[in-house]
N, C-alpha and C. Protein backbone atom coordinates (compact mmCIF):
# COMPACT_ATOMS: atom_id res chain seq x y z
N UNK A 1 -0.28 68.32 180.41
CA UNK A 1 -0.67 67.04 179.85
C UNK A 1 -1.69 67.27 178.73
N UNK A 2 -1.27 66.89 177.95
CA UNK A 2 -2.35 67.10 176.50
C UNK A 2 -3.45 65.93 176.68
N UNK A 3 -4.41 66.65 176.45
CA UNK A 3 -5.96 65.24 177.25
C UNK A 3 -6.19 64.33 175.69
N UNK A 4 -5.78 64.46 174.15
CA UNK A 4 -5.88 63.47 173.76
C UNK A 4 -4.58 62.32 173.71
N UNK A 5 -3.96 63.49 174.00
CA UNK A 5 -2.87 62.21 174.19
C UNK A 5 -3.23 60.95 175.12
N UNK A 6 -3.76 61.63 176.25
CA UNK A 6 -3.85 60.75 177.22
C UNK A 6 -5.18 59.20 176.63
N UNK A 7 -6.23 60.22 176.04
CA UNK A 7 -7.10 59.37 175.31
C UNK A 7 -6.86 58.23 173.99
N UNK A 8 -5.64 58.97 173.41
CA UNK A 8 -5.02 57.88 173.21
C UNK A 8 -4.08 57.11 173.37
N UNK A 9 -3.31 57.12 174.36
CA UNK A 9 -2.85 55.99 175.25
C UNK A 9 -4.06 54.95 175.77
N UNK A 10 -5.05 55.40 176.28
CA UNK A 10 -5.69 55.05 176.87
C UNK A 10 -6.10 53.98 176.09
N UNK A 11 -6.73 54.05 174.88
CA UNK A 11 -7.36 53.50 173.63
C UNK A 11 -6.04 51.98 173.34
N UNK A 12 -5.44 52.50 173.32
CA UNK A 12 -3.89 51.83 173.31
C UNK A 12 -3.80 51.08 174.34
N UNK A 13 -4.03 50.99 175.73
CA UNK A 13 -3.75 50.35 176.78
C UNK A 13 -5.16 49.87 177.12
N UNK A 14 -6.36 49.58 176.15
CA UNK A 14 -7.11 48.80 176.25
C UNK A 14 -7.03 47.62 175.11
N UNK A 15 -6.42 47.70 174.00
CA UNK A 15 -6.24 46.48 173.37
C UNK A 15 -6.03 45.06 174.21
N UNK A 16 -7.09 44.46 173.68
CA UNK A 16 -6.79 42.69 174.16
C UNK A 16 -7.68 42.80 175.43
N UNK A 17 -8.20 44.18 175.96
CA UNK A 17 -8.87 44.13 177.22
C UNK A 17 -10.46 44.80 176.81
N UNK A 18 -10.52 45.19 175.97
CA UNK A 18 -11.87 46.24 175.76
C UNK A 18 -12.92 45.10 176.47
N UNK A 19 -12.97 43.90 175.65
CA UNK A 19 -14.14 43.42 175.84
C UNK A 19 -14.55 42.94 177.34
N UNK A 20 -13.49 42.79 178.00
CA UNK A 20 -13.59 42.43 179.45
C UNK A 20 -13.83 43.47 180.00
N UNK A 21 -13.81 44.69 179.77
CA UNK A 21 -13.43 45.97 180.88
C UNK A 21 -15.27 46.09 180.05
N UNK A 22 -15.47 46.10 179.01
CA UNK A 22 -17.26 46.30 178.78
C UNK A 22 -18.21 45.66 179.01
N UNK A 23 -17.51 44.31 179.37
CA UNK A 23 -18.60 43.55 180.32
C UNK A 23 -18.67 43.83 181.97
N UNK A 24 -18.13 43.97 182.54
CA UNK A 24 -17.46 44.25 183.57
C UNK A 24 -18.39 45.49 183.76
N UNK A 25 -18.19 46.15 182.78
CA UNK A 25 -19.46 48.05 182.79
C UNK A 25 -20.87 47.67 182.71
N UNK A 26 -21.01 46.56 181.98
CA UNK A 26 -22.92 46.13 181.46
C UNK A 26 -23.29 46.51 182.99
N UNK A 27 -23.46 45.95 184.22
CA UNK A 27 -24.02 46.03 185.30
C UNK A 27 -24.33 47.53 185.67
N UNK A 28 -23.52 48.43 185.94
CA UNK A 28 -23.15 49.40 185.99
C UNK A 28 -24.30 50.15 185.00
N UNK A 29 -23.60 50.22 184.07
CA UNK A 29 -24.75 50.79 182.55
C UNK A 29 -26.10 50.78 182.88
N UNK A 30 -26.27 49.44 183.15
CA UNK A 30 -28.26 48.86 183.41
C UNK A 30 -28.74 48.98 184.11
N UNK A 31 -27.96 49.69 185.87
CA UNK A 31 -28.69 49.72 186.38
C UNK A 31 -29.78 50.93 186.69
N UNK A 32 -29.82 52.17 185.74
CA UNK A 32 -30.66 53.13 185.36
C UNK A 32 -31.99 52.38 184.91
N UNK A 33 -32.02 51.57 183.76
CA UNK A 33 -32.98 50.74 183.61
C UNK A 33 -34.15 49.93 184.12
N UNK A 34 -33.21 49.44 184.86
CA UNK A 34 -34.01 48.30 186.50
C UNK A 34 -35.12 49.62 187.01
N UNK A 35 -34.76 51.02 186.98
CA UNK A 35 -35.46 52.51 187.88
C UNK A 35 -36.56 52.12 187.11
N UNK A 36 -36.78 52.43 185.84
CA UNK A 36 -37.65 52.03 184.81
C UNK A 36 -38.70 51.27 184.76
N UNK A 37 -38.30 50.05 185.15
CA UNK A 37 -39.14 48.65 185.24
C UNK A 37 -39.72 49.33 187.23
N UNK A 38 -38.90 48.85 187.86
CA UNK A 38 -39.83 49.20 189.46
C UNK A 38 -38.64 50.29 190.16
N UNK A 39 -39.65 51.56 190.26
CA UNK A 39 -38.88 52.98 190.91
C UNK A 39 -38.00 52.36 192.30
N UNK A 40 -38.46 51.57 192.93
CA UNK A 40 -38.13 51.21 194.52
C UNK A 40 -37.46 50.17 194.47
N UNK A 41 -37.48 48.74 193.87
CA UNK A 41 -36.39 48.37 193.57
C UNK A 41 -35.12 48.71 193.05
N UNK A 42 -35.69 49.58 191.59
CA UNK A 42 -34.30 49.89 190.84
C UNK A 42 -33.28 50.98 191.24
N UNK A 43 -34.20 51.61 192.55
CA UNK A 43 -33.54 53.35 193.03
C UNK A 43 -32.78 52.02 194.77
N UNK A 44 -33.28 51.54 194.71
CA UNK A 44 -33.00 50.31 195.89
C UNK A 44 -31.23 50.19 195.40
N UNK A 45 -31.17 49.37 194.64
CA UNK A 45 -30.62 48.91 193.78
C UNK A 45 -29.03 49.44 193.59
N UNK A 46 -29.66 50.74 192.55
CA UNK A 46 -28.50 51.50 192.43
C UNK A 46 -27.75 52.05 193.61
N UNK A 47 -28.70 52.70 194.66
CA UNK A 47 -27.88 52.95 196.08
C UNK A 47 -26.81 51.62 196.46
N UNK A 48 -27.84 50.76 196.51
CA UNK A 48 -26.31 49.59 197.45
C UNK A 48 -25.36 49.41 196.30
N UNK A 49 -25.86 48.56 194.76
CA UNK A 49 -24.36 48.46 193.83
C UNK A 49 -23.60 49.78 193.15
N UNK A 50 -23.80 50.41 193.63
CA UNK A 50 -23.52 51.20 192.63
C UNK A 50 -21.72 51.58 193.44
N UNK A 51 -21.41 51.99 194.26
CA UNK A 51 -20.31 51.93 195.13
C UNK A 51 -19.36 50.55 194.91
N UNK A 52 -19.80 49.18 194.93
CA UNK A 52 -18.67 48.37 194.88
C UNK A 52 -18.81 48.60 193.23
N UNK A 53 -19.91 48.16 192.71
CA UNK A 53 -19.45 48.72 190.92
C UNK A 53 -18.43 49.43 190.67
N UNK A 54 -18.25 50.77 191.12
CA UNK A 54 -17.74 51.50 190.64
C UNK A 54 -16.33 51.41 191.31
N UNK A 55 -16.35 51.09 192.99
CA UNK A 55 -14.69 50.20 192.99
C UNK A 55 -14.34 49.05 192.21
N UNK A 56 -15.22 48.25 191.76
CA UNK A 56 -14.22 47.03 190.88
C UNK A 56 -13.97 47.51 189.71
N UNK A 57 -14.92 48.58 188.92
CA UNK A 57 -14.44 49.04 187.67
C UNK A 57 -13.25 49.72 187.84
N UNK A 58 -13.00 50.75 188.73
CA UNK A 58 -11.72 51.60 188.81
C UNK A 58 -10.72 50.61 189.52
N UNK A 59 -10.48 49.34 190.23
CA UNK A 59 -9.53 48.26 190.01
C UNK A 59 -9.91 47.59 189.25
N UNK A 60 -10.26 47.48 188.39
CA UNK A 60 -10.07 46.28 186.92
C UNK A 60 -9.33 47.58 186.21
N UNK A 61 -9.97 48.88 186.03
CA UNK A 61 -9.00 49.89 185.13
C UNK A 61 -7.95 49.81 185.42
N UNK A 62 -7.44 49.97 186.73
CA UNK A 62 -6.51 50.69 187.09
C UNK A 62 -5.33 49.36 186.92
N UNK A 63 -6.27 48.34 187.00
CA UNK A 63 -4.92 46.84 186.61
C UNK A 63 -4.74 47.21 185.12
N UNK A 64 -5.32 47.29 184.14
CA UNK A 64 -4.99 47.43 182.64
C UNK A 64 -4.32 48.52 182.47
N UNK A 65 -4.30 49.71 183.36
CA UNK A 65 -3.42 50.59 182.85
C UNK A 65 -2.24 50.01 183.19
N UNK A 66 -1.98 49.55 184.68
CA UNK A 66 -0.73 49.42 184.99
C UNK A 66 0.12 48.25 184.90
N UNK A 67 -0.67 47.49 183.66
CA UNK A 67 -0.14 46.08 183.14
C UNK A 67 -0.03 45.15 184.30
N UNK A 68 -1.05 44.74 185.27
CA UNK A 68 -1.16 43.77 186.22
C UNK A 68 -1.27 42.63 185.54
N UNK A 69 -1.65 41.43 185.71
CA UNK A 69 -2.31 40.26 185.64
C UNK A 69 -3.67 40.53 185.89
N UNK A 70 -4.81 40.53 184.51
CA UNK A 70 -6.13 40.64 185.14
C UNK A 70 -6.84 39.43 185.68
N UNK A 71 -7.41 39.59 186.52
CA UNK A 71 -8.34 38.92 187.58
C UNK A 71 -9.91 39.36 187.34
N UNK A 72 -11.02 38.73 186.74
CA UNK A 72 -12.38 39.06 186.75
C UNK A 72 -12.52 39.27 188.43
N UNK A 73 -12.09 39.03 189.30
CA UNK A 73 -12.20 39.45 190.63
C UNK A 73 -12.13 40.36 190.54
N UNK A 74 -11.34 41.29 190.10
CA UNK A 74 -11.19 42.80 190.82
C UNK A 74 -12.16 43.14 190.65
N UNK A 75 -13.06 42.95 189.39
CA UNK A 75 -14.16 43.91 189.12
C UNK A 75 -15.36 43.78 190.75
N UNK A 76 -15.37 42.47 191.39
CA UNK A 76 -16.24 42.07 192.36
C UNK A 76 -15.68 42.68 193.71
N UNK A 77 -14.18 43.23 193.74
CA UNK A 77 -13.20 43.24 195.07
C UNK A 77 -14.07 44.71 195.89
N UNK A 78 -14.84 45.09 194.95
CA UNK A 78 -15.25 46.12 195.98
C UNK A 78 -16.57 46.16 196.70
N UNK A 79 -17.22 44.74 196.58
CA UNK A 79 -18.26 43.88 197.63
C UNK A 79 -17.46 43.61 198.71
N UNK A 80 -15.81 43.50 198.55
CA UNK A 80 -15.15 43.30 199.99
C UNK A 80 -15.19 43.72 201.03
N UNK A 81 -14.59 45.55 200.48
CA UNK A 81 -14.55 46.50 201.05
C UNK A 81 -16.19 47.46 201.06
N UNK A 82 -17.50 46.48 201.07
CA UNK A 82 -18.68 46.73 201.38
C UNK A 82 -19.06 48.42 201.52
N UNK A 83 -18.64 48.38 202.95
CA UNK A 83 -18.99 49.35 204.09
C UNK A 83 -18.57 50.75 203.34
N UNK A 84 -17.31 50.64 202.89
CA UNK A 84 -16.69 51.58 202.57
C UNK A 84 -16.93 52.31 201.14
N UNK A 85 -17.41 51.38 199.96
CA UNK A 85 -17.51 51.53 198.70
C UNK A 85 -18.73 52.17 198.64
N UNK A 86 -19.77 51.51 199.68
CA UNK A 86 -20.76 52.12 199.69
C UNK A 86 -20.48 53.88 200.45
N UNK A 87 -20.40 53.96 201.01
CA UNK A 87 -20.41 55.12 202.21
C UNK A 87 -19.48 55.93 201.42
N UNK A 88 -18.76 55.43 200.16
CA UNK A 88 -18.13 56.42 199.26
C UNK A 88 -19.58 57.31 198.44
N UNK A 89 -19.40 56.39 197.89
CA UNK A 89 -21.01 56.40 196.54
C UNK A 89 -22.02 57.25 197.58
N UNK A 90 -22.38 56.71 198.77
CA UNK A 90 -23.51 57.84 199.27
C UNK A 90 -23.29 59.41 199.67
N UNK A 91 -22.31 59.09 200.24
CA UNK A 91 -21.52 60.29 200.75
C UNK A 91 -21.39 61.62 199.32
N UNK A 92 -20.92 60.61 198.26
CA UNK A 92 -20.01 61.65 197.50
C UNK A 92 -21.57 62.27 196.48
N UNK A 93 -22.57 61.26 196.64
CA UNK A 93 -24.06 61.64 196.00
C UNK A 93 -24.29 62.92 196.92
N UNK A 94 -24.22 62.64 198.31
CA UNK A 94 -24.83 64.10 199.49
C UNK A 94 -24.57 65.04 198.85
N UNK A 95 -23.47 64.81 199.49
CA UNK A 95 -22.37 66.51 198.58
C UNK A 95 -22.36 66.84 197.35
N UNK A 96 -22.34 66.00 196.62
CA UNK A 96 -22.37 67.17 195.25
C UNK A 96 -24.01 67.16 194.93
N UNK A 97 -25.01 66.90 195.19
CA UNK A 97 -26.28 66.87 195.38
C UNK A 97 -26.52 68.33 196.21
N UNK A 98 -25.86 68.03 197.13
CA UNK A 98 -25.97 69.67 198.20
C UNK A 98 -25.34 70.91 197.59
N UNK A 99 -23.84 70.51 196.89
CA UNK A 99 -23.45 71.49 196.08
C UNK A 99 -24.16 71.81 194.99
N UNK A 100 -24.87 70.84 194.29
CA UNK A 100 -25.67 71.47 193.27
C UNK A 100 -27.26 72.45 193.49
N UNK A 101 -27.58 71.80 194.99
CA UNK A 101 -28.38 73.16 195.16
C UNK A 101 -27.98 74.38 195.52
N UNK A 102 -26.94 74.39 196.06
CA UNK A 102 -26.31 76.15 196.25
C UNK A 102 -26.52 76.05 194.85
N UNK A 103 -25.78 75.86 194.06
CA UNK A 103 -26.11 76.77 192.58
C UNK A 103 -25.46 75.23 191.71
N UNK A 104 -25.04 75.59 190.39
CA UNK A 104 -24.42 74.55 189.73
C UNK A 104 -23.23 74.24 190.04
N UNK A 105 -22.73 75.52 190.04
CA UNK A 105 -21.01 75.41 190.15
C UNK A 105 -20.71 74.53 191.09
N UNK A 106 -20.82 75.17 192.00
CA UNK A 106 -20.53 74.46 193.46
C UNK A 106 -20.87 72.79 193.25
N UNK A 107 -21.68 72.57 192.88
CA UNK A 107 -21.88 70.72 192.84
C UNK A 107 -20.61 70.84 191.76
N UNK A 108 -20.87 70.85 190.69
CA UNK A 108 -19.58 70.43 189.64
C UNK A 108 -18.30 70.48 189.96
N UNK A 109 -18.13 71.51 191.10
CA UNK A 109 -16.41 71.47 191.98
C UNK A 109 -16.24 70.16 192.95
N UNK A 110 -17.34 70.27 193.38
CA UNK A 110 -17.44 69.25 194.51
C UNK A 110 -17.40 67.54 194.03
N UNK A 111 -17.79 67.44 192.86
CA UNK A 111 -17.62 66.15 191.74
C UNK A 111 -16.48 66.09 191.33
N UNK A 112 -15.86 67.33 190.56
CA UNK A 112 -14.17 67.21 190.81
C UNK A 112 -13.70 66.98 191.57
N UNK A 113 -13.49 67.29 192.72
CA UNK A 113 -12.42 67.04 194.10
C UNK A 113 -13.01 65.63 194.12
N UNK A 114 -14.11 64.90 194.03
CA UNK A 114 -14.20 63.56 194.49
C UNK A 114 -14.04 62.84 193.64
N UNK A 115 -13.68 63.17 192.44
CA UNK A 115 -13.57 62.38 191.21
C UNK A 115 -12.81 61.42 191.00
N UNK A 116 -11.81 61.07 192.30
CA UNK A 116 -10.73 60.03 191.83
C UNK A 116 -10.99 59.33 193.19
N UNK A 117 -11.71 59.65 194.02
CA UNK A 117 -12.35 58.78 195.08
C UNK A 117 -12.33 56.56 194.74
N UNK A 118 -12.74 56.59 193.81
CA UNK A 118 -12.80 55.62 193.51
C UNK A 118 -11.40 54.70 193.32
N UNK A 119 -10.76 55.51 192.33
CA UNK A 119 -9.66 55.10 192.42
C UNK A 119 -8.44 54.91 193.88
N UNK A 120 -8.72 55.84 194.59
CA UNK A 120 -7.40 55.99 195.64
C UNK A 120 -8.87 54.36 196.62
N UNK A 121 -9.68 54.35 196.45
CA UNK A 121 -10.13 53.49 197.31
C UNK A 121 -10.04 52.00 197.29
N UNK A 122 -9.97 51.59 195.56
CA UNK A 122 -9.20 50.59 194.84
C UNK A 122 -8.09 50.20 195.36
N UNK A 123 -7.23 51.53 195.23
CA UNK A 123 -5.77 50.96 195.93
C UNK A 123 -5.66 51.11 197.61
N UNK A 124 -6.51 51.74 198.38
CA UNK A 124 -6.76 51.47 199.60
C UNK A 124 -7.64 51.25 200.19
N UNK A 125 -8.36 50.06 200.06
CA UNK A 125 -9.93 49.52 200.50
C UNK A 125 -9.90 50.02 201.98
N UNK A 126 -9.09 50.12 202.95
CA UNK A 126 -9.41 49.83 204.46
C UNK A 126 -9.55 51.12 204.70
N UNK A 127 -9.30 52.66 203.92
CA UNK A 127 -9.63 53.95 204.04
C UNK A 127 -11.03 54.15 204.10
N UNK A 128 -11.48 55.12 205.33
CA UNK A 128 -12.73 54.93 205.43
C UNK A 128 -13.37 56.69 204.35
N UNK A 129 -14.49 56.57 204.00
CA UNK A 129 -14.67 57.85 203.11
C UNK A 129 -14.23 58.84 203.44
N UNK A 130 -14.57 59.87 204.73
CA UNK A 130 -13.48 60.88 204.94
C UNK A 130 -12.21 60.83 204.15
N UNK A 131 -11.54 60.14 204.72
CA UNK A 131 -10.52 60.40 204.43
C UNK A 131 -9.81 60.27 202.62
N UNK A 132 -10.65 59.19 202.32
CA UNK A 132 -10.78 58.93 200.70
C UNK A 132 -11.08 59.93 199.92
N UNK A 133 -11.75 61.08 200.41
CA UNK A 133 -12.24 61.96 199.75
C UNK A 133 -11.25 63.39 199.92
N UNK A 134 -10.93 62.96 201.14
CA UNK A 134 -9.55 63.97 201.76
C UNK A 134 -8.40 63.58 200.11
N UNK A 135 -8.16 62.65 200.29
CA UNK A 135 -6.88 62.21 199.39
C UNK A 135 -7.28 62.45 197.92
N UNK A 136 -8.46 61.96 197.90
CA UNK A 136 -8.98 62.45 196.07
C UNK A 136 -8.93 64.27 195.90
N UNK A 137 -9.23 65.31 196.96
CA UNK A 137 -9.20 66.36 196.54
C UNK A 137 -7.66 67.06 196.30
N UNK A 138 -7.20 66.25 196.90
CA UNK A 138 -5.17 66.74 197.34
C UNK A 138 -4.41 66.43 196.48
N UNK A 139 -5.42 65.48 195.54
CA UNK A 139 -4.67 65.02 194.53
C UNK A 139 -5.04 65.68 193.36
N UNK A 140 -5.91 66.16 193.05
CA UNK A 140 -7.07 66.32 192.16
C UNK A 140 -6.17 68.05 192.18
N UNK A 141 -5.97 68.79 192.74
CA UNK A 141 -5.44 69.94 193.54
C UNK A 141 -4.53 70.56 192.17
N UNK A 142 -4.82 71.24 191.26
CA UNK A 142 -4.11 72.07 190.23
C UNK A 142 -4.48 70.95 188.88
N UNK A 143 -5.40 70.98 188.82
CA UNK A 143 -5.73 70.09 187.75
C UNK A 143 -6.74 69.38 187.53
N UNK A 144 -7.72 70.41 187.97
CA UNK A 144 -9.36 70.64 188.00
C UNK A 144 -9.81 70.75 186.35
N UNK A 145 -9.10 71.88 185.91
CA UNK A 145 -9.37 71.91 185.06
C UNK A 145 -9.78 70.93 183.59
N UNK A 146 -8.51 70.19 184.20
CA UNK A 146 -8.15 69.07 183.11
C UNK A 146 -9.13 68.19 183.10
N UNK A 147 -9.51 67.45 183.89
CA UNK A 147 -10.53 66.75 184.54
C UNK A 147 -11.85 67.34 183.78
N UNK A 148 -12.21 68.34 184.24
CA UNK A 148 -13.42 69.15 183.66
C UNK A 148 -13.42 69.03 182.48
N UNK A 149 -11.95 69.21 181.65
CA UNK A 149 -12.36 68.82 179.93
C UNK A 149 -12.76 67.38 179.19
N UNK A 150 -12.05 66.64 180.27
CA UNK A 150 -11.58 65.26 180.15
C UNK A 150 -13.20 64.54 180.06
N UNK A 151 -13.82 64.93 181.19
CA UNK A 151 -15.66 64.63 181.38
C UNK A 151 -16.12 65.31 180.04
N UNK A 152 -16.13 66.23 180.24
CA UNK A 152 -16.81 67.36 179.03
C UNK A 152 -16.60 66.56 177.21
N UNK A 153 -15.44 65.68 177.25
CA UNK A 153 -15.58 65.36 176.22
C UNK A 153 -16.01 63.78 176.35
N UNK A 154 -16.03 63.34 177.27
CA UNK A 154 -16.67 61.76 177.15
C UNK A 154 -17.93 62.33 177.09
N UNK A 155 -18.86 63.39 178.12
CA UNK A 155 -20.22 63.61 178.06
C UNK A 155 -20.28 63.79 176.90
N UNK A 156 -19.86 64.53 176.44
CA UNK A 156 -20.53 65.36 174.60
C UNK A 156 -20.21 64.00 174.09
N UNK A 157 -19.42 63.44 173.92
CA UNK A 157 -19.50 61.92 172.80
C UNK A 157 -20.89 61.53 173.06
N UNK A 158 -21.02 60.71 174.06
CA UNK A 158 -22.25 59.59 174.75
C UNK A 158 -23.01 60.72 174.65
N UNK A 159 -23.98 62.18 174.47
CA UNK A 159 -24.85 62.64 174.58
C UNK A 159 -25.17 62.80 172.98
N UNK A 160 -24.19 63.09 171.87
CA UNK A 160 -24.02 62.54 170.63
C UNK A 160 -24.67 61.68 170.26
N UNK A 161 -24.05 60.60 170.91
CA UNK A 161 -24.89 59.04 170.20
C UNK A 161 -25.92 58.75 170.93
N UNK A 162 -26.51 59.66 171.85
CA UNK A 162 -28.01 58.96 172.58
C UNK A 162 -28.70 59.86 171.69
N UNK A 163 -28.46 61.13 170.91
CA UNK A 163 -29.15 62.11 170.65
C UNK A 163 -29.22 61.32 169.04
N UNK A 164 -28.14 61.06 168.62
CA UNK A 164 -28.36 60.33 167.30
C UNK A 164 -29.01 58.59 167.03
N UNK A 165 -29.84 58.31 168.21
CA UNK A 165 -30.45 57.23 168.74
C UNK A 165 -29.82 55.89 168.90
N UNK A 166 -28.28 55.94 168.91
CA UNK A 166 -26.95 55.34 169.10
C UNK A 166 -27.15 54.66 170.75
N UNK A 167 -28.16 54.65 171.61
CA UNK A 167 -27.61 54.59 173.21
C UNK A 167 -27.08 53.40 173.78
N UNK A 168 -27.35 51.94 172.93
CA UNK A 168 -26.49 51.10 173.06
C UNK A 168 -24.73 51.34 172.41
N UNK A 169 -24.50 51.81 171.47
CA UNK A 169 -23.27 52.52 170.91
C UNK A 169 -22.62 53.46 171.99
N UNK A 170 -23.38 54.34 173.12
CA UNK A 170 -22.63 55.15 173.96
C UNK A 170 -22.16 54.19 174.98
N UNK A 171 -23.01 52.65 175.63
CA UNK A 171 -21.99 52.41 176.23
C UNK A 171 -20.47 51.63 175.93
N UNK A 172 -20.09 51.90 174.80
CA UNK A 172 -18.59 51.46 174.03
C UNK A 172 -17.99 52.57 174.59
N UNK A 173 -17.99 53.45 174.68
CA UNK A 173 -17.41 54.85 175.51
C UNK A 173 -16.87 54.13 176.84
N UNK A 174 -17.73 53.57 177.78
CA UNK A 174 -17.50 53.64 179.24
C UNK A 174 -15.68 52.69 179.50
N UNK A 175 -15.71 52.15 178.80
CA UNK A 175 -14.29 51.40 178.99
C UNK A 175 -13.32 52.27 178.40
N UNK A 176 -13.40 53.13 177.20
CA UNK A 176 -12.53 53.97 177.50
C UNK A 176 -13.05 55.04 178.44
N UNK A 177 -13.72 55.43 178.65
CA UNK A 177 -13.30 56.56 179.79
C UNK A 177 -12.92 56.00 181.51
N UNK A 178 -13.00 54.87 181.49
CA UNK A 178 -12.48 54.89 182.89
C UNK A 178 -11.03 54.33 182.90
N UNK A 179 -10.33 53.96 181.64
CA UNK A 179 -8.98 53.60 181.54
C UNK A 179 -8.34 54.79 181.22
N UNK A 180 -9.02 56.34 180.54
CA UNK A 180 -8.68 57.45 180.54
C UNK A 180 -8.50 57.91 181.80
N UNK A 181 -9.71 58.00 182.91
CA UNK A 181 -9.55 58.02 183.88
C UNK A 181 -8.47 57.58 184.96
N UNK A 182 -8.17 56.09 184.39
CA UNK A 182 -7.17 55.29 185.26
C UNK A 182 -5.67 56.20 184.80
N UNK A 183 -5.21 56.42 183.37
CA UNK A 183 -4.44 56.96 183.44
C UNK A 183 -3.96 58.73 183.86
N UNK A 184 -5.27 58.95 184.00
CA UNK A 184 -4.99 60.52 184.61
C UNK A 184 -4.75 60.24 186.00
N UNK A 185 -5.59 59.27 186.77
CA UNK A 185 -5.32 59.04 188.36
C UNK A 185 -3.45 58.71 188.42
N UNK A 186 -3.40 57.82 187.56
CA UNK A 186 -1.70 57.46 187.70
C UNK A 186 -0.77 58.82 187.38
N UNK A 187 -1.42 59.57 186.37
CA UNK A 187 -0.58 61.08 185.95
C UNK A 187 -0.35 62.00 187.33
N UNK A 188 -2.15 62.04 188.21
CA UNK A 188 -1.90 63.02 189.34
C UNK A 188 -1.31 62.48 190.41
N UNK A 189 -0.91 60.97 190.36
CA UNK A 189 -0.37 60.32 191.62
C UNK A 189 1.56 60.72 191.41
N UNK A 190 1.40 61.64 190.33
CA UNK A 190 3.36 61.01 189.88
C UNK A 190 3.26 62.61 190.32
């Protein structure tokens, strides 16, 4: 799979949607900020939203890739599945937190294999993390690599424009990379 191709499909299968899929990210984006203003609220904060965030973003993506009917719900659908969105997000922080103290590598593998966590949880809310994380690595499974470039070049963009004092400009990035994302999850699901 050639990774700009995929980036531009991706770019392509956000027309008519960018601006919804970047509002939808503002929450997400800001909540580093909130840390800023009060450490204990904003570190509060990010622990509980940060898990359904990141399930409604990867179902709102994953509807625009796959030409659903969008619903501003999806972005909220993963306050549903509470228990689980969260206990993704904490869980998958442990481990690659733990992998990154053995050394670097080891966390950065361990972020790959969980990297599509989000997504397989979108399409199966009632999976509890174990096993979500079971299915993201099985999938993820010969195509580590790709992934690794795929990050490597959204990071270097957005570290670009924070470095060129752009950091409202880097979050225009986040809607494409998680519809990039959405279409690599659909590539490793085929």
């Amino acid at each position: 799979m050639n990774i700009l191709h995929l980036i531009k499909k991706s770019v392509l299968d956000l027309r008519g949607y960018f601006s919804i899929l970047l509002l939808a990210s503002l929450p997400l984006s800001f909540l580093p900020l909130v840390i800023q203003e009060n450490k204990i609220i904003g570190m509060l904060l990010l622990l509980v939203l940060s898990g359904p965030l990141k399930a409604g973003l990867s179902k709102l993506s994953l509807a625009i890739v796959d030409k659903q009917p969008l619903k501003l719900s999806f972005f909220l659908e993963g306050f549903t599945y509470f228990k689980n969105s969260l206990g993704v997000f904490l869980l998958s922080l442990v481990f690659i937190i733990g992998g990154l103290f053995l050394l670097i590598i080891p966390g950065i593998i361990v972020a790959i294999w969980l990297s599509q966590s989000y997504f397989v949880l979108a399409e199966n809310p009632t999976l509890e993390p174990m096993d979500v994380f079971k299915k993201s690595k099985e999938l993820i499974k010969g195509s580590e690599l790709q992934l690794f470039l795929i990050m490597l070049f959204f990071t270097s963009i957005s570290l670009l424009l924070i470095l060129s004092k752009l950091t409202l400009v880097s979050l225009l990035i986040v809607p494409i990379q998680y519809v990039t994302l959405s279409n690599f999850y659909n590539y490793l699901k085929k």
